[in-house]
N, C-alpha and C. Protein backbone atom coordinates (compact mmCIF):
# COMPACT_ATOMS: atom_id res chain seq x y z
N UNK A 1 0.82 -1.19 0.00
CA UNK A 1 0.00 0.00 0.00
C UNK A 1 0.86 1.25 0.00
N UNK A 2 1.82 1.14 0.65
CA UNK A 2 2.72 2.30 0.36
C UNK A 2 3.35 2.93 -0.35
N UNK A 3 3.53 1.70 -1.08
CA UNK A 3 4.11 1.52 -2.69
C UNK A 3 3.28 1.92 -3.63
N UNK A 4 1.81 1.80 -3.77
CA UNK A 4 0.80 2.63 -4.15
C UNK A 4 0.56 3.95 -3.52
N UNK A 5 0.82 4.13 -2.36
CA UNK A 5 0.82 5.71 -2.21
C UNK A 5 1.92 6.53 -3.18
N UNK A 6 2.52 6.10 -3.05
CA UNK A 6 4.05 7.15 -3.22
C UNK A 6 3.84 6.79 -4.63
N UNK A 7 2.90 6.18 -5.60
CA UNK A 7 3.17 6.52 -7.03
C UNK A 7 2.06 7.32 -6.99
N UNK A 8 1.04 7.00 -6.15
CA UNK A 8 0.09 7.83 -6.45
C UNK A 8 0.24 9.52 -6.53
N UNK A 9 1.48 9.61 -5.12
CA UNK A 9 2.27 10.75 -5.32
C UNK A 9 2.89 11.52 -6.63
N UNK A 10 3.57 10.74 -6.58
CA UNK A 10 4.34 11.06 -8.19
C UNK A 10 3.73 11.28 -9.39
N UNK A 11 2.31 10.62 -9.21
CA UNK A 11 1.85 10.64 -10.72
C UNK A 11 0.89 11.72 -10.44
N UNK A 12 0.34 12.48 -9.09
CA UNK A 12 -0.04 13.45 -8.69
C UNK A 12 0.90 14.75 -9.41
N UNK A 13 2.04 15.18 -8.53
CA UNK A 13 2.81 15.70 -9.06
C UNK A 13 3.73 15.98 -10.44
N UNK A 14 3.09 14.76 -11.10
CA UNK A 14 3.09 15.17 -12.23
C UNK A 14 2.02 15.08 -13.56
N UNK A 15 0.66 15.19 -13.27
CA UNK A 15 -0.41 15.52 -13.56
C UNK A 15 -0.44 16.97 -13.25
N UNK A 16 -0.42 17.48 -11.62
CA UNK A 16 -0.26 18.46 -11.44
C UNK A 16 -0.03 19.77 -11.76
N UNK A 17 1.18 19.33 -12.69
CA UNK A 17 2.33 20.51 -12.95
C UNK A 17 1.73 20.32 -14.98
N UNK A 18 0.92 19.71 -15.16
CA UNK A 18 0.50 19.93 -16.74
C UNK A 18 1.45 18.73 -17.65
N UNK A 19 1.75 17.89 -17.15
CA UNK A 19 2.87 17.12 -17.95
C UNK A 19 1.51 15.76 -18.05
N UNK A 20 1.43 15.44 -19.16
CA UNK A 20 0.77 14.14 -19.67
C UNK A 20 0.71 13.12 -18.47
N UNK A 21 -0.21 12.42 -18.26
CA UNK A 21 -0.10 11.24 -17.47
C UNK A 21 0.90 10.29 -18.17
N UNK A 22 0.84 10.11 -18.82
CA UNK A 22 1.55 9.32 -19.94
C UNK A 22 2.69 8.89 -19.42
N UNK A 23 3.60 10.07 -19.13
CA UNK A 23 4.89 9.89 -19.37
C UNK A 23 5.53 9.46 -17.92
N UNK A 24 4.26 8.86 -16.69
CA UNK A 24 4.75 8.84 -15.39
C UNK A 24 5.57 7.93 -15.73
N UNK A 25 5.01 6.41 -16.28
CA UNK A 25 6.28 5.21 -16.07
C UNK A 25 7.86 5.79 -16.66
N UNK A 26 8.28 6.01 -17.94
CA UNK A 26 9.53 6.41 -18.03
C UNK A 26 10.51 7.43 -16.90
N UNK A 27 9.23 8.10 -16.99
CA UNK A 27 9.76 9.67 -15.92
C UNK A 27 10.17 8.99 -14.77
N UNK A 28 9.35 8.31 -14.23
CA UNK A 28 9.82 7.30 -12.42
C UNK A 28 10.71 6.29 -12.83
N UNK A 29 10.90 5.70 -14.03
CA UNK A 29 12.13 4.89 -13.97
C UNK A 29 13.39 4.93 -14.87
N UNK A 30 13.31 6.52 -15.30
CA UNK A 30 14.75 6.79 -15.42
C UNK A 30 15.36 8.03 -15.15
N UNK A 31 15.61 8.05 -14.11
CA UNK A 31 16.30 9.38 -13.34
C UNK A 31 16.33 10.41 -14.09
N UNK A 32 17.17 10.56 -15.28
CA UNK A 32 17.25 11.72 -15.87
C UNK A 32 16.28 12.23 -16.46
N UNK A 33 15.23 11.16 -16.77
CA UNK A 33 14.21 12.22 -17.53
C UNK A 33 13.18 12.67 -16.10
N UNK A 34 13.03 12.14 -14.76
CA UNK A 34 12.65 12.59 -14.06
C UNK A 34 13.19 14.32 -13.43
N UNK A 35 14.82 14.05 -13.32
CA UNK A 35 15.43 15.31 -13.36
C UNK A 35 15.14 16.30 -14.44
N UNK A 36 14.75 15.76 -15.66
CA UNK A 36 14.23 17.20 -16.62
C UNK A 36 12.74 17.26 -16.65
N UNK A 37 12.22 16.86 -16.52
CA UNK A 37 10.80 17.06 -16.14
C UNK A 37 10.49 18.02 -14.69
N UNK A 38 11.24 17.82 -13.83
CA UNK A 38 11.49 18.89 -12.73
C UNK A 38 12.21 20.42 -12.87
N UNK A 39 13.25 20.24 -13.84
CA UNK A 39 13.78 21.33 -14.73
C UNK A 39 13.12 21.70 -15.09
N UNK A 40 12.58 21.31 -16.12
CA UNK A 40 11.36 21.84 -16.67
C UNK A 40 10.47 22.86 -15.99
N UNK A 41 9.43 21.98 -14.92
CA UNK A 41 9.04 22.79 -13.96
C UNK A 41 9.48 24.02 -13.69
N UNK A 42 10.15 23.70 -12.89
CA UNK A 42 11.00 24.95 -12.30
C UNK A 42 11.42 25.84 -13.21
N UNK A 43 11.76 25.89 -14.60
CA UNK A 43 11.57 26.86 -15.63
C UNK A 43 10.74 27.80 -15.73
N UNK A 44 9.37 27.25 -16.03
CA UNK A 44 8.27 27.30 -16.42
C UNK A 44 7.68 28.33 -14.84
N UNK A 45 7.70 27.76 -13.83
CA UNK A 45 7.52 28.27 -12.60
C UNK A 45 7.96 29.32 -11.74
N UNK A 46 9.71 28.98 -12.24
CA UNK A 46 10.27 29.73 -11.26
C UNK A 46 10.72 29.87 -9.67
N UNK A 47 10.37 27.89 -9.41
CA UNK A 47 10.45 26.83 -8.62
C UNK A 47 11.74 27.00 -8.71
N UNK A 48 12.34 26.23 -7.63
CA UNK A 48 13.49 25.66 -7.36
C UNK A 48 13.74 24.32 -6.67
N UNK A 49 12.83 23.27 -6.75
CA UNK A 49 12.42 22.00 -6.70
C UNK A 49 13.33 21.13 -7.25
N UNK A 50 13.70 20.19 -6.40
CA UNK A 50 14.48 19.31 -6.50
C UNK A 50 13.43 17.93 -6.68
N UNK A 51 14.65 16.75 -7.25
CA UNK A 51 13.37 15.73 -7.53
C UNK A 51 13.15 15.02 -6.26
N UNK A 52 14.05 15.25 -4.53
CA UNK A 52 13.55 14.86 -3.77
C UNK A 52 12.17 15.33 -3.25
N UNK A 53 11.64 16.70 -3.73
CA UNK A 53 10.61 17.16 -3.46
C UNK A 53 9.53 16.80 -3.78
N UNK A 54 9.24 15.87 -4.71
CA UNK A 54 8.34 15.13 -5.90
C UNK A 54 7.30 14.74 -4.80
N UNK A 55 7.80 13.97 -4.31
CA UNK A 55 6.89 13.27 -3.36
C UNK A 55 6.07 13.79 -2.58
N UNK A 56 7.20 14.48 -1.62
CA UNK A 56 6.20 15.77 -0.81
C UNK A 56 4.93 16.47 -1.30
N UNK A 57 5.66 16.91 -2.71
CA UNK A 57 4.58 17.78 -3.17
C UNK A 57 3.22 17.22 -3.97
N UNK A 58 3.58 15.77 -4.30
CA UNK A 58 2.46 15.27 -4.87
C UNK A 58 1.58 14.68 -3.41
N UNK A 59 2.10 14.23 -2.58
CA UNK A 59 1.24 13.91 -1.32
C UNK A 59 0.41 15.52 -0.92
N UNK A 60 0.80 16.71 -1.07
CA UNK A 60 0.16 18.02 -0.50
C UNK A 60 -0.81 18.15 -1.87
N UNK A 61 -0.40 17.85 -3.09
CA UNK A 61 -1.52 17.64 -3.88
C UNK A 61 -2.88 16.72 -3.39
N UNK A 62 -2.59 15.42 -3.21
CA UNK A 62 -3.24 14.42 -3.22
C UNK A 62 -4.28 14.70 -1.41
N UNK A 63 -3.51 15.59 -0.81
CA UNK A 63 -4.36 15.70 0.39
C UNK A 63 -5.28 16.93 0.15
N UNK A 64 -4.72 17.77 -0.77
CA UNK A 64 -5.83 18.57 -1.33
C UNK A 64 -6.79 18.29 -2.15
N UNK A 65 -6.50 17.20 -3.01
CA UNK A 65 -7.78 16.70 -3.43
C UNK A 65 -8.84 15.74 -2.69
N UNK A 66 -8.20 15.12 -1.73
CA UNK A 66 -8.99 14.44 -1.05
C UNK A 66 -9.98 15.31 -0.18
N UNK A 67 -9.13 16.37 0.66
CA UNK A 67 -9.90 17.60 1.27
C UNK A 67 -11.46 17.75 0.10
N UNK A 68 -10.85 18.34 -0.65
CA UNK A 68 -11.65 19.16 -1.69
C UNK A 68 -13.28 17.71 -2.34
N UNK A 69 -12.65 16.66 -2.23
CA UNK A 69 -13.70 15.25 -2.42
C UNK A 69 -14.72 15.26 -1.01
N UNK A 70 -13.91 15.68 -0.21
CA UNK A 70 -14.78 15.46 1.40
C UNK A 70 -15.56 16.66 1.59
N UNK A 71 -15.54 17.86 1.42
CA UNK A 71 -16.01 18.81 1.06
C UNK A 71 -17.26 19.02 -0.06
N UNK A 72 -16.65 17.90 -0.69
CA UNK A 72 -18.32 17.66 -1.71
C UNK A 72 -19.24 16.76 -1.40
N UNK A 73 -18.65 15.47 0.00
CA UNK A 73 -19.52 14.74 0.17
C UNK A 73 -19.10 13.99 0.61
N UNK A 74 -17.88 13.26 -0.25
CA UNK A 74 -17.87 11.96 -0.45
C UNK A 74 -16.95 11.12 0.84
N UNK A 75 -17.06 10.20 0.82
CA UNK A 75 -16.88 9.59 2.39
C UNK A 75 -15.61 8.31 1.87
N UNK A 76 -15.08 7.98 2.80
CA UNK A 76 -14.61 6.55 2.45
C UNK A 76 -15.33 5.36 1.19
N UNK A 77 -15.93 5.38 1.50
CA UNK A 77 -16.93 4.34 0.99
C UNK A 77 -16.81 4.89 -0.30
N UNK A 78 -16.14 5.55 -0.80
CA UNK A 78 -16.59 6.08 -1.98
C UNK A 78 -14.65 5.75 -2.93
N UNK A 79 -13.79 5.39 -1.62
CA UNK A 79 -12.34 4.99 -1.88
C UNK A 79 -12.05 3.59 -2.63
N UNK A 80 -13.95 2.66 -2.40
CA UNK A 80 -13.63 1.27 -2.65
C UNK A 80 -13.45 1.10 -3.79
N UNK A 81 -12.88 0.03 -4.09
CA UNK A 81 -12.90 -0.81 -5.74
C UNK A 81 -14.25 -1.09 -5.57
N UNK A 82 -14.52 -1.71 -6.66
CA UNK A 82 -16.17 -2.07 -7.41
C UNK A 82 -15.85 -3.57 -6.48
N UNK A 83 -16.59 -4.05 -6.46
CA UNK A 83 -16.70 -5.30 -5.34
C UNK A 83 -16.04 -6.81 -6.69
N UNK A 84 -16.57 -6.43 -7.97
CA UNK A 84 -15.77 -7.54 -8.48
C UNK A 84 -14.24 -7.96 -8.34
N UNK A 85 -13.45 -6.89 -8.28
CA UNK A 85 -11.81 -7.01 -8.36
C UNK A 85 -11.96 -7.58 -7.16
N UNK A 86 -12.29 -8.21 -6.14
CA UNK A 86 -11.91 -8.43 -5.23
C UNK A 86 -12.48 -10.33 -4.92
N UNK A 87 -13.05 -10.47 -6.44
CA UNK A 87 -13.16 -12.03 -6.95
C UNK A 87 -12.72 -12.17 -8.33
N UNK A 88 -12.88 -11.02 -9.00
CA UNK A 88 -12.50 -11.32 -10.51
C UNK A 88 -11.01 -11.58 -10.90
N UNK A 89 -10.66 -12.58 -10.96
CA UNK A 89 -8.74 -12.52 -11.56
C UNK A 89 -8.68 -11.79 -12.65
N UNK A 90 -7.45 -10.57 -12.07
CA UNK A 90 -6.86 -9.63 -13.14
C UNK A 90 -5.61 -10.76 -14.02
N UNK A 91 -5.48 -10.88 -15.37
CA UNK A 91 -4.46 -11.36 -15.95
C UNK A 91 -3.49 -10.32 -16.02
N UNK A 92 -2.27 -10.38 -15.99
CA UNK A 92 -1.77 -11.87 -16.87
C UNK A 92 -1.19 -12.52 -15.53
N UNK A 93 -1.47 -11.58 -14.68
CA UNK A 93 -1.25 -12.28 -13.00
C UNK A 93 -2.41 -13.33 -11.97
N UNK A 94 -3.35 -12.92 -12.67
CA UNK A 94 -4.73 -13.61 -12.06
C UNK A 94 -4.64 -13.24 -10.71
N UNK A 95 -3.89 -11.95 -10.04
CA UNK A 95 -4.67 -11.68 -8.68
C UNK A 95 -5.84 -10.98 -8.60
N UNK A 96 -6.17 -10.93 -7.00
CA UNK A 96 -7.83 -10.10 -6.86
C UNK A 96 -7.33 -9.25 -5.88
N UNK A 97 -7.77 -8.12 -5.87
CA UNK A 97 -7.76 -7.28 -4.65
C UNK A 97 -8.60 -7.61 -3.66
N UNK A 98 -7.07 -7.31 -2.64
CA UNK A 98 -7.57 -8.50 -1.70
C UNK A 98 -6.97 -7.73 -0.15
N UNK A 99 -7.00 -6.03 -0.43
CA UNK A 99 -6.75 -5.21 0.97
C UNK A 99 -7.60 -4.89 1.53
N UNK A 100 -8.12 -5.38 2.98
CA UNK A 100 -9.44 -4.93 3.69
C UNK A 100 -9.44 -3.07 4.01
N UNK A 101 -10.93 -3.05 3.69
CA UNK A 101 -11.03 -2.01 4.01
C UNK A 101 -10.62 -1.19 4.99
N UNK A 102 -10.13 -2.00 6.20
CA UNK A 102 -9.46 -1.17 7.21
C UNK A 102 -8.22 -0.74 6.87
N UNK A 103 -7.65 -1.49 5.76
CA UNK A 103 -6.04 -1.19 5.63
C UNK A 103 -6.04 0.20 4.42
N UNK A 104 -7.25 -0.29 3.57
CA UNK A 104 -7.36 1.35 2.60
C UNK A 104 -7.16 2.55 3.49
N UNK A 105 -8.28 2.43 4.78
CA UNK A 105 -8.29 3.74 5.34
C UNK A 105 -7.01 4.32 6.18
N UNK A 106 -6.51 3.37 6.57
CA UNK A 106 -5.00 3.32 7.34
C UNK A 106 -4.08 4.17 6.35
N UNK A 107 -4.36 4.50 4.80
CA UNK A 107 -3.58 4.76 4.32
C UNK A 107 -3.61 6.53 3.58
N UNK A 108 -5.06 7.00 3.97
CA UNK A 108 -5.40 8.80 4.00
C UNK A 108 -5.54 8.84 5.41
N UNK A 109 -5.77 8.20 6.39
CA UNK A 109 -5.79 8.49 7.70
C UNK A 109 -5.17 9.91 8.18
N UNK A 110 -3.69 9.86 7.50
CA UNK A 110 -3.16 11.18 8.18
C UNK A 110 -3.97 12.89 7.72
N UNK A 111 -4.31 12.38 6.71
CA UNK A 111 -5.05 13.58 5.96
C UNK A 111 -6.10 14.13 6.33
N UNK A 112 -6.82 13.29 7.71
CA UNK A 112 -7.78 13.64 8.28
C UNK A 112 -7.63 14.48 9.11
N UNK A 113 -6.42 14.49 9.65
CA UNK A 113 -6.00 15.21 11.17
C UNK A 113 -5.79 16.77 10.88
């Protein structure tokens, strides 16, 4: 789950900043184009953001959107998968999601405080 946070981060932060969803996988797995994509930024901005900041700043994204979801209504219950993934086998792995709901919430928890 953490491991899903922190991309969720990243791909926050770089949705964020106007850069294609597209290009998260290359951008997160090869340093340099992650370093110019932050260049970039900071061009464009006038930032001075480093790519250790990525994270940070896509988690202060991602707690602002969650804010801004709770504010319109919407509750936990609204965080779940559709109830099939959690019998239907995904290929080409054939797992099911299979994290109880207590462990989803364990994981915006801090965002509440």
């Amino acid at each position: 789950m953490e491991l899903s946070r922190a991309f969720q981060a990243a791909t926050a932060f770089i949705d964020a900043t106007g850069y294609c969803l597209f290009i998260a996988f290359p951008v997160l797995d090869i340093p340099a184009g992650m370093e110019g994509m932050v260049e970039t930024v900071n061009a464009v901005l006038g930032t001075a953001w480093k790519t250790e900041d990525v994270g940070t700043l896509g988690l202060e994204t991602l707690k602002l959107e969650w804010q801004f979801n709770k504010n319109a209504g919407f509750t936990k219950e609204d965080d779940r998968p559709p109830e099939y993934m959690r019998y239907e086998k995904l290929p080409p792995h054939n797992q099911v999601f299979d994290i109880p709901d207590a462990e989803l919430d364990k994981i915006w928890a801090s965002f509440a405080g």
